[in-house]
PDB file of N, CA and C in Angstrom:
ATOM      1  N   UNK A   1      14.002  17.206 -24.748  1.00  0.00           N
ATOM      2  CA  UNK A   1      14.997  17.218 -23.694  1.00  0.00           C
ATOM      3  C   UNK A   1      14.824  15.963 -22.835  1.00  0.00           C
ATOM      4  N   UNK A   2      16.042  15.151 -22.720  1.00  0.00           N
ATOM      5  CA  UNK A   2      15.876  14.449 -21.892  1.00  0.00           C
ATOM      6  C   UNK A   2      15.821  14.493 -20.205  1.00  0.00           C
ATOM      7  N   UNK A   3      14.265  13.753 -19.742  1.00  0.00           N
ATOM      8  CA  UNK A   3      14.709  13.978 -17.635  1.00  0.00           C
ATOM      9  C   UNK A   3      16.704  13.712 -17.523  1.00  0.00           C
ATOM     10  N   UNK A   4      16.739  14.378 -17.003  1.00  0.00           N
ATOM     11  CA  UNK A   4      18.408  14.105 -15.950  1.00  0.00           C
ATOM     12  C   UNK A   4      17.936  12.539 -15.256  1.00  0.00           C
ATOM     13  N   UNK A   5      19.405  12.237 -14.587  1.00  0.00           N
ATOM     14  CA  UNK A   5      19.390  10.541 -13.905  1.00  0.00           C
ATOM     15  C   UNK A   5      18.723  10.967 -12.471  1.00  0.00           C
ATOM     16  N   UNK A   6      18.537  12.466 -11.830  1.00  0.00           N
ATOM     17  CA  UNK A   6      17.434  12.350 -10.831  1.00  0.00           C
ATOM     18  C   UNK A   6      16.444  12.187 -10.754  1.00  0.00           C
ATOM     19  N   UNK A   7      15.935  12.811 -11.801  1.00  0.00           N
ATOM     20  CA  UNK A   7      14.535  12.656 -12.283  1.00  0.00           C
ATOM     21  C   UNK A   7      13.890  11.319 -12.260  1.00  0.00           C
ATOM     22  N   UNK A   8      14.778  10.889 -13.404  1.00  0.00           N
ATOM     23  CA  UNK A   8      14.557   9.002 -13.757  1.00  0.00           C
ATOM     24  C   UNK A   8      14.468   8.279 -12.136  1.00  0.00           C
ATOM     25  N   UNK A   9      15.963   8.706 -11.206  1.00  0.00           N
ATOM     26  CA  UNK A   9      15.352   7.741  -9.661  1.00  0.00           C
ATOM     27  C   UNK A   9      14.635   8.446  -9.459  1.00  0.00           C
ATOM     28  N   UNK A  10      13.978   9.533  -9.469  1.00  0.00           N
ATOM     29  CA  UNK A  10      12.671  10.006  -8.186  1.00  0.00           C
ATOM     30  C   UNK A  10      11.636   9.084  -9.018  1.00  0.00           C
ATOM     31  N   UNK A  11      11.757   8.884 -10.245  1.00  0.00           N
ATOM     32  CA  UNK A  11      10.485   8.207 -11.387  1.00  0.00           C
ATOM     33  C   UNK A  11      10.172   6.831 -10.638  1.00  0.00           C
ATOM     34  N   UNK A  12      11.708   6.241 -10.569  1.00  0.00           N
ATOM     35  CA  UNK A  12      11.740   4.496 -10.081  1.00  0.00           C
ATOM     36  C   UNK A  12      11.076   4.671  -8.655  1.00  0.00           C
ATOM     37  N   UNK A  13      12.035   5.186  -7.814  1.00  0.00           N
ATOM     38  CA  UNK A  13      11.454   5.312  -6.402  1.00  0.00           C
ATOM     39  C   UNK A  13      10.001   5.313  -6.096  1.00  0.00           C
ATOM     40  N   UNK A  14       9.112   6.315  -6.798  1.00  0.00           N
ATOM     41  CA  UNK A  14       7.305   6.563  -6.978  1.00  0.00           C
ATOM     42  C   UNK A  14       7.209   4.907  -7.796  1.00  0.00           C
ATOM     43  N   UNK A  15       7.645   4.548  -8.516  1.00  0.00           N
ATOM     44  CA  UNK A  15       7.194   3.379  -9.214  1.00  0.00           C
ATOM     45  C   UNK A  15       7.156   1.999  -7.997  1.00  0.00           C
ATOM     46  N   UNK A  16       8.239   2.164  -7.550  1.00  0.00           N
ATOM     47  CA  UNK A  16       8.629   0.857  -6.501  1.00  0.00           C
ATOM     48  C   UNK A  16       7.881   1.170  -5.442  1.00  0.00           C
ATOM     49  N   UNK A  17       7.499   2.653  -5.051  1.00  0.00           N
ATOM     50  CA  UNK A  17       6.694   2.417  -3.689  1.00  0.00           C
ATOM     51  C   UNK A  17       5.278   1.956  -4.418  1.00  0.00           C
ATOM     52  N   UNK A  18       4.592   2.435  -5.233  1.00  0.00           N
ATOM     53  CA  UNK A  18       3.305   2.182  -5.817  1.00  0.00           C
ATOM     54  C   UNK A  18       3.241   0.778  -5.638  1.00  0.00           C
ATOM     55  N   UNK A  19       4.361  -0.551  -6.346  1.00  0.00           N
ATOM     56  CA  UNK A  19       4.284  -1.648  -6.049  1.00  0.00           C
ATOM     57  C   UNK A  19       4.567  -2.362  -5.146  1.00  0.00           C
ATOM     58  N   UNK A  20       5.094  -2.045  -4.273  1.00  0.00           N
ATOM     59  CA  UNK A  20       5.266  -1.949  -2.541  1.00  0.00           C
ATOM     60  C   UNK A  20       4.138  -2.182  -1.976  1.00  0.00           C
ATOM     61  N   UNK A  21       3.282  -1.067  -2.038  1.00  0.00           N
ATOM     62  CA  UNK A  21       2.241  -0.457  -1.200  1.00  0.00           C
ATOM     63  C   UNK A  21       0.836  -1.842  -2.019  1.00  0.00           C
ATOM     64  N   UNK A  22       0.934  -1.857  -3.685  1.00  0.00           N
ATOM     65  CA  UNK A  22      -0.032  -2.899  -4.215  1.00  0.00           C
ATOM     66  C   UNK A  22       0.275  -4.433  -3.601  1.00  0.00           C
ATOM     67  N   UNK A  23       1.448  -4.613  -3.156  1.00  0.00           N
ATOM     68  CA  UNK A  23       2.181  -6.310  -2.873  1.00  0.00           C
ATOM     69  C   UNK A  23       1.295  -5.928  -1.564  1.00  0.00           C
ATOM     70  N   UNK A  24       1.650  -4.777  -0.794  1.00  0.00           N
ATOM     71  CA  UNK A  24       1.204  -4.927   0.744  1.00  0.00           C
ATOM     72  C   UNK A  24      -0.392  -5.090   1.098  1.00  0.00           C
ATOM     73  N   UNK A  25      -0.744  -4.672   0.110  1.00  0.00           N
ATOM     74  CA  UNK A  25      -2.326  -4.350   0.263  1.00  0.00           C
ATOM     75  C   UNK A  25      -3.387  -5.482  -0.369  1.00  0.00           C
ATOM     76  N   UNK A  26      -2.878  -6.171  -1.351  1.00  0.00           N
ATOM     77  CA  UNK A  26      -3.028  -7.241  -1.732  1.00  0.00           C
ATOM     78  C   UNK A  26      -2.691  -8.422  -0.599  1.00  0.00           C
ATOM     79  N   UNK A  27      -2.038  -8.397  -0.031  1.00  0.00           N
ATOM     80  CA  UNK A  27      -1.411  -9.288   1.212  1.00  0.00           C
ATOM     81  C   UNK A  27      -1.926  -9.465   1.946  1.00  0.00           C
ATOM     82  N   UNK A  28      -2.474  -8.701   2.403  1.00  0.00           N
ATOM     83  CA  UNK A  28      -3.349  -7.853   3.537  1.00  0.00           C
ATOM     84  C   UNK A  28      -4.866  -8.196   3.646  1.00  0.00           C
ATOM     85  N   UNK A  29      -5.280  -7.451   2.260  1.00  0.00           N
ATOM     86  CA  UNK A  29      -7.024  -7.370   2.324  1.00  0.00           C
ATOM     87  C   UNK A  29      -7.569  -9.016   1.968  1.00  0.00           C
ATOM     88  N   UNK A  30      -6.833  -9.914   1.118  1.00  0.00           N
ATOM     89  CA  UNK A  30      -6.830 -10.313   0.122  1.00  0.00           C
ATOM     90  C   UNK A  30      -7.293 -11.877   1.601  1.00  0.00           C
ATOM     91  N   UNK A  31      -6.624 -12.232   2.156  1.00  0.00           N
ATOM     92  CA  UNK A  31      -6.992 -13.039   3.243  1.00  0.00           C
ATOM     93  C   UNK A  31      -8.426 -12.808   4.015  1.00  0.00           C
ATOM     94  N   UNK A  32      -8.153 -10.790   4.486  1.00  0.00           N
ATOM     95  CA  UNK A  32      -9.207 -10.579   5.408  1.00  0.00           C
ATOM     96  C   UNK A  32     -10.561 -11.133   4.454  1.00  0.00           C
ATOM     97  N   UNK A  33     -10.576 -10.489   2.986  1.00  0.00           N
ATOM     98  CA  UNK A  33     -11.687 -10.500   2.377  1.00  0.00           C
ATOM     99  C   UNK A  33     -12.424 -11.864   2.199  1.00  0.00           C
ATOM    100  N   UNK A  34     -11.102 -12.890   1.927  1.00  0.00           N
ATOM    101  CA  UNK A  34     -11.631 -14.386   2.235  1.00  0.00           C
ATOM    102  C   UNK A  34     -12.654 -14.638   3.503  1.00  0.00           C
ATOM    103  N   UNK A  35     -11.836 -14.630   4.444  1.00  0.00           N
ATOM    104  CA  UNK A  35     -12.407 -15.090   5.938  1.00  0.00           C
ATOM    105  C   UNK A  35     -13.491 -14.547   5.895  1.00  0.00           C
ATOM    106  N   UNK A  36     -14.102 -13.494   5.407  1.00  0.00           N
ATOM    107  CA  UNK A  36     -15.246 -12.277   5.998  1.00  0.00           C
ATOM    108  C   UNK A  36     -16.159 -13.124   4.764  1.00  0.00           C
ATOM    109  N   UNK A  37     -15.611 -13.414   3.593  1.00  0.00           N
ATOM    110  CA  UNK A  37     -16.431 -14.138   2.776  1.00  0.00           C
ATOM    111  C   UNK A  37     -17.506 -15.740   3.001  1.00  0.00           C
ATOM    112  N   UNK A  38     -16.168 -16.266   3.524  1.00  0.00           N
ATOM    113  CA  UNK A  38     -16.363 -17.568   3.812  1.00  0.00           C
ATOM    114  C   UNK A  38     -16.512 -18.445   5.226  1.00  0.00           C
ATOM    115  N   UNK A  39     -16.003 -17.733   6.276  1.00  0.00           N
ATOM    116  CA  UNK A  39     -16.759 -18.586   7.613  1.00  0.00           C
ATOM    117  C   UNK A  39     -17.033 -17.531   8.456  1.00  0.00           C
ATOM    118  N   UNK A  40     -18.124 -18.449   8.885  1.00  0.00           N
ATOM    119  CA  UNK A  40     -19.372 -17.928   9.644  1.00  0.00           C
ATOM    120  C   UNK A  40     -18.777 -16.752  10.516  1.00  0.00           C
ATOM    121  N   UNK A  41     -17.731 -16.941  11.643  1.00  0.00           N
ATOM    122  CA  UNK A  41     -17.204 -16.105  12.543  1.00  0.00           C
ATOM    123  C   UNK A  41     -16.299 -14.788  11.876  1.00  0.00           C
ATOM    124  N   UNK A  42     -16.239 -15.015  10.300  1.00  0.00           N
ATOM    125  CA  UNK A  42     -15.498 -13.399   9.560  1.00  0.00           C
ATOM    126  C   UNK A  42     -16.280 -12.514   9.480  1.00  0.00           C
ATOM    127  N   UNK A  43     -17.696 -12.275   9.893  1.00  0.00           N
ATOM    128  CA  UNK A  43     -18.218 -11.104   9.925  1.00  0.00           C
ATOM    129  C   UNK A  43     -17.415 -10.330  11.048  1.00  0.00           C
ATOM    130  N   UNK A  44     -17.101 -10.773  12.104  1.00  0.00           N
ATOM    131  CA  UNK A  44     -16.347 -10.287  13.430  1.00  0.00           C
ATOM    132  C   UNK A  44     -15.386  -9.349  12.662  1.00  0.00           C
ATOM    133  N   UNK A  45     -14.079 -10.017  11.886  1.00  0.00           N
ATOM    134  CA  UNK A  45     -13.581  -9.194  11.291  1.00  0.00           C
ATOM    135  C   UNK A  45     -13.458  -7.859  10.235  1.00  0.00           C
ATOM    136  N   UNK A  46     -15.039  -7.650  10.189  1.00  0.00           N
ATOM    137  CA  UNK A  46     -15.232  -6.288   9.782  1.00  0.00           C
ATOM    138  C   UNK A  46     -15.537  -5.645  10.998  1.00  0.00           C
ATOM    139  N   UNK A  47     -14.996  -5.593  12.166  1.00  0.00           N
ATOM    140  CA  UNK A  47     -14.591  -4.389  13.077  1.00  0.00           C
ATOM    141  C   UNK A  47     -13.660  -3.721  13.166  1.00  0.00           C
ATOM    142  N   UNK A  48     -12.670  -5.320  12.388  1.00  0.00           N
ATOM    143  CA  UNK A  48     -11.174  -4.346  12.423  1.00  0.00           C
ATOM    144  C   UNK A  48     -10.786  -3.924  10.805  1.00  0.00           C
ATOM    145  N   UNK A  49     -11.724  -4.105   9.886  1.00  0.00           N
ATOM    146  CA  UNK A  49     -11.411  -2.977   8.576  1.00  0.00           C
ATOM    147  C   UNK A  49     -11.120  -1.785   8.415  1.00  0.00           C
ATOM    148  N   UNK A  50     -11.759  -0.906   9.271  1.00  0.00           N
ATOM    149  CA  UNK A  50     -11.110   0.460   9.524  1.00  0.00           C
ATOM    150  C   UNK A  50     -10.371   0.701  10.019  1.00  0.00           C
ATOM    151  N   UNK A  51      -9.634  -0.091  10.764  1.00  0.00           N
ATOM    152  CA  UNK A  51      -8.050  -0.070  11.016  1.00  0.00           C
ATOM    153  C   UNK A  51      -7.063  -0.483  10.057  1.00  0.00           C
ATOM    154  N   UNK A  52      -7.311  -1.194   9.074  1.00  0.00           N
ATOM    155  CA  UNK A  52      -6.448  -1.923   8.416  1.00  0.00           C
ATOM    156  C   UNK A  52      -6.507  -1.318   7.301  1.00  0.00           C
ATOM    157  N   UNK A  53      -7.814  -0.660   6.814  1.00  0.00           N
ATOM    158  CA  UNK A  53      -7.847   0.601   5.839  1.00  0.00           C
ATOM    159  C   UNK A  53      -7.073   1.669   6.365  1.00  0.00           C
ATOM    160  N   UNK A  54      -7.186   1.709   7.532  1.00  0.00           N
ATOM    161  CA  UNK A  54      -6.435   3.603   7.870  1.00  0.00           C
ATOM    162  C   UNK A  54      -5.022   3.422   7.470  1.00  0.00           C
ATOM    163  N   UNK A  55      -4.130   1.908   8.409  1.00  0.00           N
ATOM    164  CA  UNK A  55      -2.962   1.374   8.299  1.00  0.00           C
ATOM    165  C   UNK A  55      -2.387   1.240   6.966  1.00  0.00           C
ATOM    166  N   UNK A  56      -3.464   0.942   5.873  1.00  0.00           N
ATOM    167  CA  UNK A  56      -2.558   1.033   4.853  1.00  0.00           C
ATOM    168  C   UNK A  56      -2.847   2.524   4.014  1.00  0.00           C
ATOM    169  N   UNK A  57      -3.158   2.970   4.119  1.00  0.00           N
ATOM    170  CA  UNK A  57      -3.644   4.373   4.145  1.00  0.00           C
ATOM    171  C   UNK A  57      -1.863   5.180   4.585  1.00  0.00           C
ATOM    172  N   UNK A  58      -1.672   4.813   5.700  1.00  0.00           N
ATOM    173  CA  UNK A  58      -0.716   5.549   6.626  1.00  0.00           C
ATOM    174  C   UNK A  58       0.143   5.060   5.592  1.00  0.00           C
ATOM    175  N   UNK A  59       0.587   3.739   5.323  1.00  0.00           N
ATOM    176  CA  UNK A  59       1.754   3.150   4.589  1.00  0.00           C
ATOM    177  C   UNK A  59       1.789   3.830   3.424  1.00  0.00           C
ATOM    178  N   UNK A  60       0.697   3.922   2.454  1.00  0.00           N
ATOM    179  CA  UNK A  60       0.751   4.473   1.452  1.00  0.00           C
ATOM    180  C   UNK A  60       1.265   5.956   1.687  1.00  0.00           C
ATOM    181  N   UNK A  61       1.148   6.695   2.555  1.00  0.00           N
ATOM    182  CA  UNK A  61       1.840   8.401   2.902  1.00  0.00           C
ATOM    183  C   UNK A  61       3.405   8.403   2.858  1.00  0.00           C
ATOM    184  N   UNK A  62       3.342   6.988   3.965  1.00  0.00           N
ATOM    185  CA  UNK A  62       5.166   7.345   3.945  1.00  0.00           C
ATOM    186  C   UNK A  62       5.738   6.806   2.993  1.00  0.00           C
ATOM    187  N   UNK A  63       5.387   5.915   2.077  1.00  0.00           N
ATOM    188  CA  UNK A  63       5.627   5.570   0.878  1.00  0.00           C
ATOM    189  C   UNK A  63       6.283   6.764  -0.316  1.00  0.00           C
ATOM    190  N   UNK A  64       5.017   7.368  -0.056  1.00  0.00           N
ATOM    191  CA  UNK A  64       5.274   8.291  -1.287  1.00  0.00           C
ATOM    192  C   UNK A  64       6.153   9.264  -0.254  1.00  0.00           C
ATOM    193  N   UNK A  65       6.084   9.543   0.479  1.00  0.00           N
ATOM    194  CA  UNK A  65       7.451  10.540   1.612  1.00  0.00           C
ATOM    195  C   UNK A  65       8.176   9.512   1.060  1.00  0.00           C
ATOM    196  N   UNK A  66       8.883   8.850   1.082  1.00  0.00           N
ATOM    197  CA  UNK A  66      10.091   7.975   0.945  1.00  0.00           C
ATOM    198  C   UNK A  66      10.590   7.928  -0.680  1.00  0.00           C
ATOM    199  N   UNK A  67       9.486   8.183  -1.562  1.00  0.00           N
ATOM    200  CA  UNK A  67       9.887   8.422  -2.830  1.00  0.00           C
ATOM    201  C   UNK A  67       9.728   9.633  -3.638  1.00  0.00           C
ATOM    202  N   UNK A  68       9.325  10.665  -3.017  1.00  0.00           N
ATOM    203  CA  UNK A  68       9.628  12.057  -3.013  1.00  0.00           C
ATOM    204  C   UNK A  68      10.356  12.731  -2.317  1.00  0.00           C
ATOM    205  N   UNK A  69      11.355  12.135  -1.475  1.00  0.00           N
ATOM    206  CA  UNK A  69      12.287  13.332  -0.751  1.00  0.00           C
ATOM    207  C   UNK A  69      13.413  13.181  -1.899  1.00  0.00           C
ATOM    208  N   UNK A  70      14.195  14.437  -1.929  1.00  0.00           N
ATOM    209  CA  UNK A  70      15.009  14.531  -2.823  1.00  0.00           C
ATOM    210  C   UNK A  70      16.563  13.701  -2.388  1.00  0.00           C
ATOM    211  N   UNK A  71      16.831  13.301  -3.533  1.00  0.00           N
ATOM    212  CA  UNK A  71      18.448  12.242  -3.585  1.00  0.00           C
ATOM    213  C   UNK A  71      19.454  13.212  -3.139  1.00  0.00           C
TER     214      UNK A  71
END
């Protein structure tokens, strides 16, 4: 049996937030992790990792709210 065409968008919708949420998080960590790597004053910025973990944390919730409410 084939999914129906709702099925298939609720499929895309979960697909596009997943890569949404990977573009955002990649964006994100991908700088902090530099700086914290490479000069002296990025240790500072592991104070604000647990914010920026929770934040995308949060994004990732309404994400998937946004691609599970029904069409």
């Amino acid at each position: 049996m084939r999914p129906s065409w709702i099925q298939s968008f609720s499929r895309s919708r979960l697909c596009l937030a997943l890569a949404g949420w990977l573009v955002c998080a990649v964006a994100v960590m991908l700088p902090l992790v530099w700086l914290i790597n490479n000069r002296d004053w990025g240790i500072a910025l592991m104070l604000i990792m647990p914010a920026v973990v929770y934040g995308l944390m949060r994004l990732a919730r309404r994400l998937e709210h946004w691609a599970r409410v029904p069409a």
